[in-house]
N, C-alpha and C. Protein backbone atom coordinates (compact mmCIF):
# COMPACT_ATOMS: atom_id res chain seq x y z
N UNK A 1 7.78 38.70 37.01
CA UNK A 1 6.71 38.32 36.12
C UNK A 1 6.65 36.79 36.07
N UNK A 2 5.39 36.38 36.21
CA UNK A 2 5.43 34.99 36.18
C UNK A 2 4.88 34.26 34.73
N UNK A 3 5.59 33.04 34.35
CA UNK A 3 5.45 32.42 32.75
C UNK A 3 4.65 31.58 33.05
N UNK A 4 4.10 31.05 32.13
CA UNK A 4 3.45 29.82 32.57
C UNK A 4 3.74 29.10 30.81
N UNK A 5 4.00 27.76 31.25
CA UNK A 5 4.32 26.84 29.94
C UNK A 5 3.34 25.69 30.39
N UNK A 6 2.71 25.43 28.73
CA UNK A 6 1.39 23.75 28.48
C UNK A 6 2.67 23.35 27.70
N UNK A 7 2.08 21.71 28.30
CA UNK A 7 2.87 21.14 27.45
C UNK A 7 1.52 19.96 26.80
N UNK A 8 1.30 19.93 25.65
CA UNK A 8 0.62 19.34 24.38
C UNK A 8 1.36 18.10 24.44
N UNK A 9 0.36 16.72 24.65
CA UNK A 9 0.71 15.67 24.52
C UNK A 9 -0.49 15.28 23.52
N UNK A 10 -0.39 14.38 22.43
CA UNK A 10 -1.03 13.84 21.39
C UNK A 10 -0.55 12.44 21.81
N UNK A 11 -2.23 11.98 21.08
CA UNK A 11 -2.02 10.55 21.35
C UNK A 11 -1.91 10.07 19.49
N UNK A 12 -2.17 10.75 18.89
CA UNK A 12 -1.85 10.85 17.66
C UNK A 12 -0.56 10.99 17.05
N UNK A 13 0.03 9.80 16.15
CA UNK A 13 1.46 9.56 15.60
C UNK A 13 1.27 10.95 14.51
N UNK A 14 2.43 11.82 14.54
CA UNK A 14 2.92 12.80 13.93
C UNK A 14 4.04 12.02 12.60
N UNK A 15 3.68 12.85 11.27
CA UNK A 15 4.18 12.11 10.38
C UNK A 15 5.63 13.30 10.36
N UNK A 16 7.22 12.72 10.32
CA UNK A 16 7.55 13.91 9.96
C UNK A 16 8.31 14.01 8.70
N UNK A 17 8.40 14.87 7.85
CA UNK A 17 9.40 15.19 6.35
C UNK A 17 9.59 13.87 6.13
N UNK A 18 9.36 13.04 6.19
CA UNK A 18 9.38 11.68 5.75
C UNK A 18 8.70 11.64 4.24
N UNK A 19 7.58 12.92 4.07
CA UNK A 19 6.26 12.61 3.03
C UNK A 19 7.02 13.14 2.05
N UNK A 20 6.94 12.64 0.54
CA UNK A 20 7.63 13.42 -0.99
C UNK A 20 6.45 14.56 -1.37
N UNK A 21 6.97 15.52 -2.09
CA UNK A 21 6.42 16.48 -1.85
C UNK A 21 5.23 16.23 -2.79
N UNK A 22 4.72 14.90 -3.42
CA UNK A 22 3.74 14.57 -4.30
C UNK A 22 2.24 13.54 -2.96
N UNK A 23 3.16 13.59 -1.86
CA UNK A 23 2.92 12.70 -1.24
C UNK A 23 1.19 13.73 -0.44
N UNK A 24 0.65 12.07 0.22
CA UNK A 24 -0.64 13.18 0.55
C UNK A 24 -0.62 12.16 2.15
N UNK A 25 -1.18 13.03 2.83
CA UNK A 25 -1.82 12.28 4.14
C UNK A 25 -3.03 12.05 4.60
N UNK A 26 -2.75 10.72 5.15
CA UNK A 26 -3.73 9.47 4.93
C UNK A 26 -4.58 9.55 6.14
N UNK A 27 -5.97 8.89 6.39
CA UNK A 27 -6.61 9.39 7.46
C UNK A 27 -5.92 8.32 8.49
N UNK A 28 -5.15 7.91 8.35
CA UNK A 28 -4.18 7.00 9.66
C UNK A 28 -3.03 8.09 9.94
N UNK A 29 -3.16 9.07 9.55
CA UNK A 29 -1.63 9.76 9.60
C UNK A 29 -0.70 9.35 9.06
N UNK A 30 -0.69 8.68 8.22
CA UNK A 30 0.95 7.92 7.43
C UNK A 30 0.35 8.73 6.28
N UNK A 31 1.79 9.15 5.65
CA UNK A 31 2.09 9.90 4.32
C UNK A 31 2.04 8.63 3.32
N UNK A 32 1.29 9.06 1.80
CA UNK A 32 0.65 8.00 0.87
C UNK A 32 1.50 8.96 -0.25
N UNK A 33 1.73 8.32 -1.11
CA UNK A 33 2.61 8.33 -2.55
C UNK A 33 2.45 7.76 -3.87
N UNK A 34 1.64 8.14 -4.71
CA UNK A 34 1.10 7.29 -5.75
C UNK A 34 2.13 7.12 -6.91
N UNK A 35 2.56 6.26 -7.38
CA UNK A 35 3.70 6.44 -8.93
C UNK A 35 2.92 5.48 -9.61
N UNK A 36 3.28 6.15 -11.45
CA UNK A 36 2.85 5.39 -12.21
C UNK A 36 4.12 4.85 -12.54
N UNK A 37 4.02 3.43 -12.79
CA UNK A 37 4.71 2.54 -13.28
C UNK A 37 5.22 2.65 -14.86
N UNK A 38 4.27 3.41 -15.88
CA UNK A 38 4.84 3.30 -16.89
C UNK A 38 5.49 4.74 -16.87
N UNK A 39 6.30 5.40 -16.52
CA UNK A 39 7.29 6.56 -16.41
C UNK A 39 8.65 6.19 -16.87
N UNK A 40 9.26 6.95 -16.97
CA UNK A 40 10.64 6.34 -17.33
C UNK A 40 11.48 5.88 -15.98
N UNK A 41 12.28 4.45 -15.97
CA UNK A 41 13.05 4.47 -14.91
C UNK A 41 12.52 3.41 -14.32
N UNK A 42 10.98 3.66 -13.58
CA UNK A 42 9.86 2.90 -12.89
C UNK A 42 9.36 1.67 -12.86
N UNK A 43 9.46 0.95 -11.55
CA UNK A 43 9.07 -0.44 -11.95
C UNK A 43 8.42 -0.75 -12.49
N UNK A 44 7.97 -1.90 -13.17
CA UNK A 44 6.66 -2.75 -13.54
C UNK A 44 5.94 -3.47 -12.62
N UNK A 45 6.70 -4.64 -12.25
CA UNK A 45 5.95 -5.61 -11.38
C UNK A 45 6.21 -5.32 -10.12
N UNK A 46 5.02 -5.80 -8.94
CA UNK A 46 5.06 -6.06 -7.55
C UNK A 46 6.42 -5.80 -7.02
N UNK A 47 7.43 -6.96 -7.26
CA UNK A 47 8.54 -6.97 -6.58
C UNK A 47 9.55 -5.35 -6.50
N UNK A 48 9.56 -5.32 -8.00
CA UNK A 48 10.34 -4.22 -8.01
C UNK A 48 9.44 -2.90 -7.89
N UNK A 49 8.31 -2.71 -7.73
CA UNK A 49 7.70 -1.40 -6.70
C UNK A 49 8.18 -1.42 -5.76
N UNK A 50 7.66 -2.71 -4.68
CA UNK A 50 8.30 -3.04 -3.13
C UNK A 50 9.82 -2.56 -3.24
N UNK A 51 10.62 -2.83 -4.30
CA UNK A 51 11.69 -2.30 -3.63
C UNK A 51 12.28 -0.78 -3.98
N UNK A 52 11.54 -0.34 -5.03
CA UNK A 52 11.48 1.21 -5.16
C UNK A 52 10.93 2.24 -4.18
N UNK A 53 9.59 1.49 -3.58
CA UNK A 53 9.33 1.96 -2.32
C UNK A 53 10.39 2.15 -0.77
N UNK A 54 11.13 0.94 -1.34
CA UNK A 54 11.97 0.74 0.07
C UNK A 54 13.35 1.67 -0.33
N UNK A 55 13.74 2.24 -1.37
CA UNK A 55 14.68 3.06 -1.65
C UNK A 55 14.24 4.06 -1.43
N UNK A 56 12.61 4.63 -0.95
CA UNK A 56 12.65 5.95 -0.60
C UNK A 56 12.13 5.75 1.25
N UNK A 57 12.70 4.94 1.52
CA UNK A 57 12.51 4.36 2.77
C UNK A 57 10.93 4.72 3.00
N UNK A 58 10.30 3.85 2.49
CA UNK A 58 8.56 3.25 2.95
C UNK A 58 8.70 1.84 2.45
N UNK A 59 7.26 1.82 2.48
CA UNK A 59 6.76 0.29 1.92
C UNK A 59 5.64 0.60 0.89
N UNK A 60 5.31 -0.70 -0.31
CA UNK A 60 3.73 -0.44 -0.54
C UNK A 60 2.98 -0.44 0.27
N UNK A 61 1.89 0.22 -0.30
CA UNK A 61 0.66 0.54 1.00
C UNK A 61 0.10 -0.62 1.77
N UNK A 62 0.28 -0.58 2.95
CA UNK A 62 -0.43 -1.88 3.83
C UNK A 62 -2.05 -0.79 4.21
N UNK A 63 -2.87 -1.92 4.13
CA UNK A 63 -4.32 -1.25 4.33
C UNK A 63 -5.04 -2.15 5.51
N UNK A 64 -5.50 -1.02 6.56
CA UNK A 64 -6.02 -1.68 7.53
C UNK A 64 -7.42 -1.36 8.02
N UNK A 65 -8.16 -0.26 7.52
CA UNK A 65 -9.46 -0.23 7.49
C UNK A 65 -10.51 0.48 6.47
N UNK A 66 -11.43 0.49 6.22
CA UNK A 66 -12.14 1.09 5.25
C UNK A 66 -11.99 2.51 5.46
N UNK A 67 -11.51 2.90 5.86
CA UNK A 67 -11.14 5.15 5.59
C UNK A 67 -10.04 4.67 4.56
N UNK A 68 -8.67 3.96 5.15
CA UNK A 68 -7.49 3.88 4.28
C UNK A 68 -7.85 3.59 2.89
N UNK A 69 -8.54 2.22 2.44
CA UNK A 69 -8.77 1.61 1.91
C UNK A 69 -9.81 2.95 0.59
N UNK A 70 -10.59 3.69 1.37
CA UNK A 70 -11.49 4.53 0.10
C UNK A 70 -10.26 5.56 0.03
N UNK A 71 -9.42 5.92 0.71
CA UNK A 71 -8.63 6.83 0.72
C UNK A 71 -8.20 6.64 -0.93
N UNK A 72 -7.28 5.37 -0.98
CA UNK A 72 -6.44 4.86 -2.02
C UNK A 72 -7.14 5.02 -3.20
N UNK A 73 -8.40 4.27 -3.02
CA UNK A 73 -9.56 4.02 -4.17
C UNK A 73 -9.95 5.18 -4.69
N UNK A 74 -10.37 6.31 -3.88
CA UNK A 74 -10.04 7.63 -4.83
C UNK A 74 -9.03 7.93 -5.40
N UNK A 75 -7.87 7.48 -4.99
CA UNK A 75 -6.64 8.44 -5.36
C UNK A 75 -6.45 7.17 -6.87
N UNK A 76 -6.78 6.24 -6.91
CA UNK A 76 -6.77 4.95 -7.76
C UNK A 76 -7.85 5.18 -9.14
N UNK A 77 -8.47 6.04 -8.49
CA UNK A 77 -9.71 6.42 -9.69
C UNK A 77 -9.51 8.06 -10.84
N UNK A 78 -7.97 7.92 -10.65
CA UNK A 78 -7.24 9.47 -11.37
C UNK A 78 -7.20 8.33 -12.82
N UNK A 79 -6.98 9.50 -14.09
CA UNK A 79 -7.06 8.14 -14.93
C UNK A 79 -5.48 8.10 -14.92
N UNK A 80 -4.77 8.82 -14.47
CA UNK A 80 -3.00 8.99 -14.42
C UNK A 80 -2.70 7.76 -13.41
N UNK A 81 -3.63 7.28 -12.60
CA UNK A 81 -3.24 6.47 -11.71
C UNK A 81 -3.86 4.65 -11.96
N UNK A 82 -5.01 4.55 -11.80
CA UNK A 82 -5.50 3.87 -12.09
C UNK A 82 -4.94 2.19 -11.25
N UNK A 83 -5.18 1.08 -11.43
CA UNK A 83 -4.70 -0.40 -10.70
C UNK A 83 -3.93 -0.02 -9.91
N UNK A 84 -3.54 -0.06 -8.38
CA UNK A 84 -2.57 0.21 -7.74
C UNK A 84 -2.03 -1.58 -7.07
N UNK A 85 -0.70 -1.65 -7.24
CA UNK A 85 -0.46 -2.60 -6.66
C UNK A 85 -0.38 -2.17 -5.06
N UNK A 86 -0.18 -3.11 -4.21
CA UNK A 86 -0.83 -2.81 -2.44
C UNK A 86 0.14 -3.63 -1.80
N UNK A 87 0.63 -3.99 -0.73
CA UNK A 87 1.67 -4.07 0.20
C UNK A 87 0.95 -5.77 0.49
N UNK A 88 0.39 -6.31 -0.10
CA UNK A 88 -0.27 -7.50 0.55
C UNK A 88 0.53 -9.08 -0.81
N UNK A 89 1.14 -9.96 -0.16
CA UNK A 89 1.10 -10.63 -0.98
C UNK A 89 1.26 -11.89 -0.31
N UNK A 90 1.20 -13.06 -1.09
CA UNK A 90 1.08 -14.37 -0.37
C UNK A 90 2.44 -15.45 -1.40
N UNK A 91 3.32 -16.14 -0.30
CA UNK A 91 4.67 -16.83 -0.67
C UNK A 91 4.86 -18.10 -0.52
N UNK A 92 3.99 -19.28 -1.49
CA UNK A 92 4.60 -20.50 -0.30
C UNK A 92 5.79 -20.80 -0.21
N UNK A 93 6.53 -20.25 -0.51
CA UNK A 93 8.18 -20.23 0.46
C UNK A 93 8.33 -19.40 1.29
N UNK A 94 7.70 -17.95 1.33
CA UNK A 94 7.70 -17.36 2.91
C UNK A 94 6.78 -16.70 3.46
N UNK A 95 6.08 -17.03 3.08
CA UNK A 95 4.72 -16.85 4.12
C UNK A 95 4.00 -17.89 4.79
N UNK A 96 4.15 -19.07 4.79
CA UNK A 96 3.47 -20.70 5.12
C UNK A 96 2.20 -20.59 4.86
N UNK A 97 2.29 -20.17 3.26
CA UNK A 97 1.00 -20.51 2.51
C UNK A 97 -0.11 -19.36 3.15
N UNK A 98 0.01 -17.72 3.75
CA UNK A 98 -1.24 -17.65 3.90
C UNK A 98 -0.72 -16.15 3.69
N UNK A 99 -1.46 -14.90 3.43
CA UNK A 99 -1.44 -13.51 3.15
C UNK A 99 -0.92 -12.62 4.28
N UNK A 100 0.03 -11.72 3.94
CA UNK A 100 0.42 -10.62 4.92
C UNK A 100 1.25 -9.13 4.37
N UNK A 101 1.34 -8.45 4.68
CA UNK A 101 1.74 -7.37 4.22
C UNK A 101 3.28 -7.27 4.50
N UNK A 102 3.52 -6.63 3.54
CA UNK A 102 5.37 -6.35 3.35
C UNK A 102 5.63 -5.22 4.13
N UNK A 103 5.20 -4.75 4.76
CA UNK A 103 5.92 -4.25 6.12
C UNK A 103 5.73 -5.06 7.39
N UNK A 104 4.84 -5.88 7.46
CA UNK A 104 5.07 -7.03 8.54
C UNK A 104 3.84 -6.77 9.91
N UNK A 105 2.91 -5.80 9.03
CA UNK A 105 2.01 -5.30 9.70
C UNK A 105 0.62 -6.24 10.17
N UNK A 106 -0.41 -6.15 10.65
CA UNK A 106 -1.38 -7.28 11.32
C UNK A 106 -2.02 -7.21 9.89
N UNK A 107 -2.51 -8.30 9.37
CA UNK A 107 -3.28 -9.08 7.93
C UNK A 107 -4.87 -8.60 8.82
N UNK A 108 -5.51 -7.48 9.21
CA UNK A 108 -6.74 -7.37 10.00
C UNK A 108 -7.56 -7.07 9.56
N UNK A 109 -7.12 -6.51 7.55
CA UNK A 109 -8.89 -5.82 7.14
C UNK A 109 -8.37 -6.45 5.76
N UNK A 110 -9.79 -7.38 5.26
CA UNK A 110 -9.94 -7.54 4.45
C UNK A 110 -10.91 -6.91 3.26
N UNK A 111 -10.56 -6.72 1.59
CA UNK A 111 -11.60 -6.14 0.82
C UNK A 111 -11.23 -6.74 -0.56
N UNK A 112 -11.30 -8.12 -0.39
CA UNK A 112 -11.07 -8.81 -2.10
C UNK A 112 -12.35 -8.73 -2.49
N UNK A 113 -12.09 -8.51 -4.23
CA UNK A 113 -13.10 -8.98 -4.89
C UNK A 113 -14.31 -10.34 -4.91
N UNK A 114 -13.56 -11.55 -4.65
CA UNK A 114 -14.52 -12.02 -3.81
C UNK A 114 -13.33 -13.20 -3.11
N UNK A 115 -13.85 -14.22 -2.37
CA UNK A 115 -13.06 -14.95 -1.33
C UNK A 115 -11.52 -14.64 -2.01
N UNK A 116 -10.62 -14.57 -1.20
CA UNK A 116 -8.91 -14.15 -1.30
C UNK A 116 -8.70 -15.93 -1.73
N UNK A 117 -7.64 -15.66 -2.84
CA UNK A 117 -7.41 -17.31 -3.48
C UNK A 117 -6.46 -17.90 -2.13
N UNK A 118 -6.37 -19.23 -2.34
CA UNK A 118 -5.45 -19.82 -1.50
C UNK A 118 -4.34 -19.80 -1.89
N UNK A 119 -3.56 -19.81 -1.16
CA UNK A 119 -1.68 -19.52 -1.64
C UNK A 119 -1.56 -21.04 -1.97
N UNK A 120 -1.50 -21.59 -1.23
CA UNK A 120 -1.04 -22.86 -0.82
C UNK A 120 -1.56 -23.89 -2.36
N UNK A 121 -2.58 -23.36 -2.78
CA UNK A 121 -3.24 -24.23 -3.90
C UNK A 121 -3.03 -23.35 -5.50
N UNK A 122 -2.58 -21.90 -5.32
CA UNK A 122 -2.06 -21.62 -6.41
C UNK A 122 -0.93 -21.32 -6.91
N UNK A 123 -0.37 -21.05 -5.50
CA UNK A 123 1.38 -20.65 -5.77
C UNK A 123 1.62 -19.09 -5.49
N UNK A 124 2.45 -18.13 -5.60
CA UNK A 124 2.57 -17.27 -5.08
C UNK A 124 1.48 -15.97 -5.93
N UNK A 125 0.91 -15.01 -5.24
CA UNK A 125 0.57 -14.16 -5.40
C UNK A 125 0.44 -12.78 -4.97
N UNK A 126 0.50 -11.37 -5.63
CA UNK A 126 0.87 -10.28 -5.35
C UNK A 126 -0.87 -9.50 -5.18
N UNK A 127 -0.95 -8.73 -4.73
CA UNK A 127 -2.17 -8.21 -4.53
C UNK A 127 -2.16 -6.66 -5.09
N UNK A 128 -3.65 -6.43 -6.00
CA UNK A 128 -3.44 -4.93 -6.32
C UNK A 128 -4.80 -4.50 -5.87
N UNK A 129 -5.20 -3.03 -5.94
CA UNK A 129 -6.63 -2.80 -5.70
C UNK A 129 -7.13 -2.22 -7.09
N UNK A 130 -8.54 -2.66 -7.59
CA UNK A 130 -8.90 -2.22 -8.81
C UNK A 130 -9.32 -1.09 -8.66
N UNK A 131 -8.89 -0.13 -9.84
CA UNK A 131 -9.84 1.42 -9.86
C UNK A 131 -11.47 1.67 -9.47
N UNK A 132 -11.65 0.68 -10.72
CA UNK A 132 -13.07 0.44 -10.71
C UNK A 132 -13.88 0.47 -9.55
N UNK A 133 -13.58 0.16 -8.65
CA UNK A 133 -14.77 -0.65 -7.38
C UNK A 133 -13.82 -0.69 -5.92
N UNK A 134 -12.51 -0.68 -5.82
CA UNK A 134 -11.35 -0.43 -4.69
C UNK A 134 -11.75 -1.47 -3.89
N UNK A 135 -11.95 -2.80 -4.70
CA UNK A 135 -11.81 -4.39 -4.45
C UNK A 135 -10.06 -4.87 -5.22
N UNK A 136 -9.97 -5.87 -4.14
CA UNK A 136 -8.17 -6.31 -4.10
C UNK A 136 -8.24 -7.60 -5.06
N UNK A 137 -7.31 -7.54 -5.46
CA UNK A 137 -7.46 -9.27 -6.49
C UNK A 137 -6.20 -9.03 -6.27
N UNK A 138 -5.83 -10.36 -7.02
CA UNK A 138 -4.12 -10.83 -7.21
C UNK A 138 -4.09 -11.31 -8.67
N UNK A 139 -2.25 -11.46 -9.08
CA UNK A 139 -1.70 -11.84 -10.10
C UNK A 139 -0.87 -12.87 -9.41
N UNK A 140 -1.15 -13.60 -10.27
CA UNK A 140 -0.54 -15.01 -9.71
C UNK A 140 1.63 -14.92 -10.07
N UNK A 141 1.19 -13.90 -11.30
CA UNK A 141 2.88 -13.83 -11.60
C UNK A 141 3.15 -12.58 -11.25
N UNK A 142 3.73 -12.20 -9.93
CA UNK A 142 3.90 -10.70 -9.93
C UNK A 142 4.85 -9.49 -10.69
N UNK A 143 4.95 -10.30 -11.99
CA UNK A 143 5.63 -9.39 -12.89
C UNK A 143 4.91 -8.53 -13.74
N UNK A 144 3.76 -8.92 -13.38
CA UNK A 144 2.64 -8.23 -14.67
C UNK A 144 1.57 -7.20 -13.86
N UNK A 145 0.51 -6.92 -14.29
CA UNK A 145 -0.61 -6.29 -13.53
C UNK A 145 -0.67 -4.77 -13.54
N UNK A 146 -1.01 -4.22 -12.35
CA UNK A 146 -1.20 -3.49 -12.22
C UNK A 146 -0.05 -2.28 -12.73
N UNK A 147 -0.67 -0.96 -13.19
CA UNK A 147 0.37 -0.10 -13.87
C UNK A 147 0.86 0.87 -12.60
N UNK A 148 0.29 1.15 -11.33
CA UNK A 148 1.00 2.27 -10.94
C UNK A 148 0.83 1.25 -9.01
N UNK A 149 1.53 2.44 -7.92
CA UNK A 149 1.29 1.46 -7.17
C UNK A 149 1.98 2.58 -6.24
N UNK A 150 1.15 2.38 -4.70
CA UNK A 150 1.26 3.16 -3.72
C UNK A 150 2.03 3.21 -2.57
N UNK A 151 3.67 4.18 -2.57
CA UNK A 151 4.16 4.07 -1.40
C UNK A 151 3.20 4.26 0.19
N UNK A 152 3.84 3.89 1.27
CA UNK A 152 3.29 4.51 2.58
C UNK A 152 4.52 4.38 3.62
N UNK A 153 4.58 5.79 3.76
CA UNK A 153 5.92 6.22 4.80
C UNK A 153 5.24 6.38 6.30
C-alpha cells in the first residue's frame, strides 16, 4: 500500500502557549494581554508595567500598523480597560533624544494625537494610547497616567 505525506509550510509566524489564558490574538499573530493597573499587586507607572510584562516573558505592546493599532483601541474602549500604556517611549539618556519601542522593534507607524513632542526639548517620556479616539500621547513623568496597559508575547 502506498502513503503519501504533504508537508504544510506557512509563511505565517505561529504563536505558541506563550498566550495567558486572558490573552487574545492579534491580527499580526502575536498574543495581546490587557491588565488593569489598579488590581491588587499591579503596577502603576510605565516602568513598572514594562517590567511586569517582562516577568511574564513579553513586552508592552509595540504597534506597527493600523489593524494592530484599532485592534488595541477596541480592546482600550472596555470601561474595565480604558488608557493603555504602549511599548513606545523616548530617554535622553538612552535613546539619543528620539522615540522607539521597548522591545527594540522598527519606530515605523506612527498615530499621536498630534505632532509626537520632542524628547530632546522635554525630557523623558512614556507613551499611552487614549480610549477615546486610539491616538498616542505621552506623560512626561512615567509614574503617573494611564490605568491599565498591554502585554505582547
Amino acid at each position: 500500500m502506498n502513503s503519501f505525506y504533504f508537508l504544510v509550510i506557512s509563511t505565517f509566524p505561529i504563536v505558541i502557549s506563550q498566550c495567558p489564558s486572558t490573552g487574545r490574538l492579534g491580527p499580526d499573530n502575536h498574543c495581546y494581554a490587557a491588565y488593569n493597573s489598579t488590581g491588587p499587586g499591579l503596577p502603576l507607572g510605565w516602568m513598572n508595567a514594562a517590567s511586569y510584562c517582562r516577568k511574564l516573558n513579553g513586552n508592552l505592546a509595540s504597534i506597527h500598523d493600523g489593524f494592530v493599532n484599532s485592534f488595541l483601541w477596541d480592546w482600550s474602549k472596555d470601561p474595565t480597560v480604558g488608557d493603555i500604556w504602549i511599548g513606545l517611549y523616548c530617554s535622553t539618556s538612552q535613546t539619543n533624544d528620539t522615540y522607539m519601542w521597548i522591545d527594540k522593534s522598527t519606530y515605523d507607524y506612527k498615530n499621536w494625537v498630534q505632532l509626537e513632542t520632542n524628547c530632546d526639548k522635554f525630557g523623558d517620556g512614556c507613551a499611552y494610547m487614549q480610549s477615546q479616539d486610539g491616538k498616542w500621547t505621552t506623560y512626561l513623568d512615567c509614574s503617573f497616567g494611564a490605568n491599565s496597559f498591554i502585554c505582547k508575547f
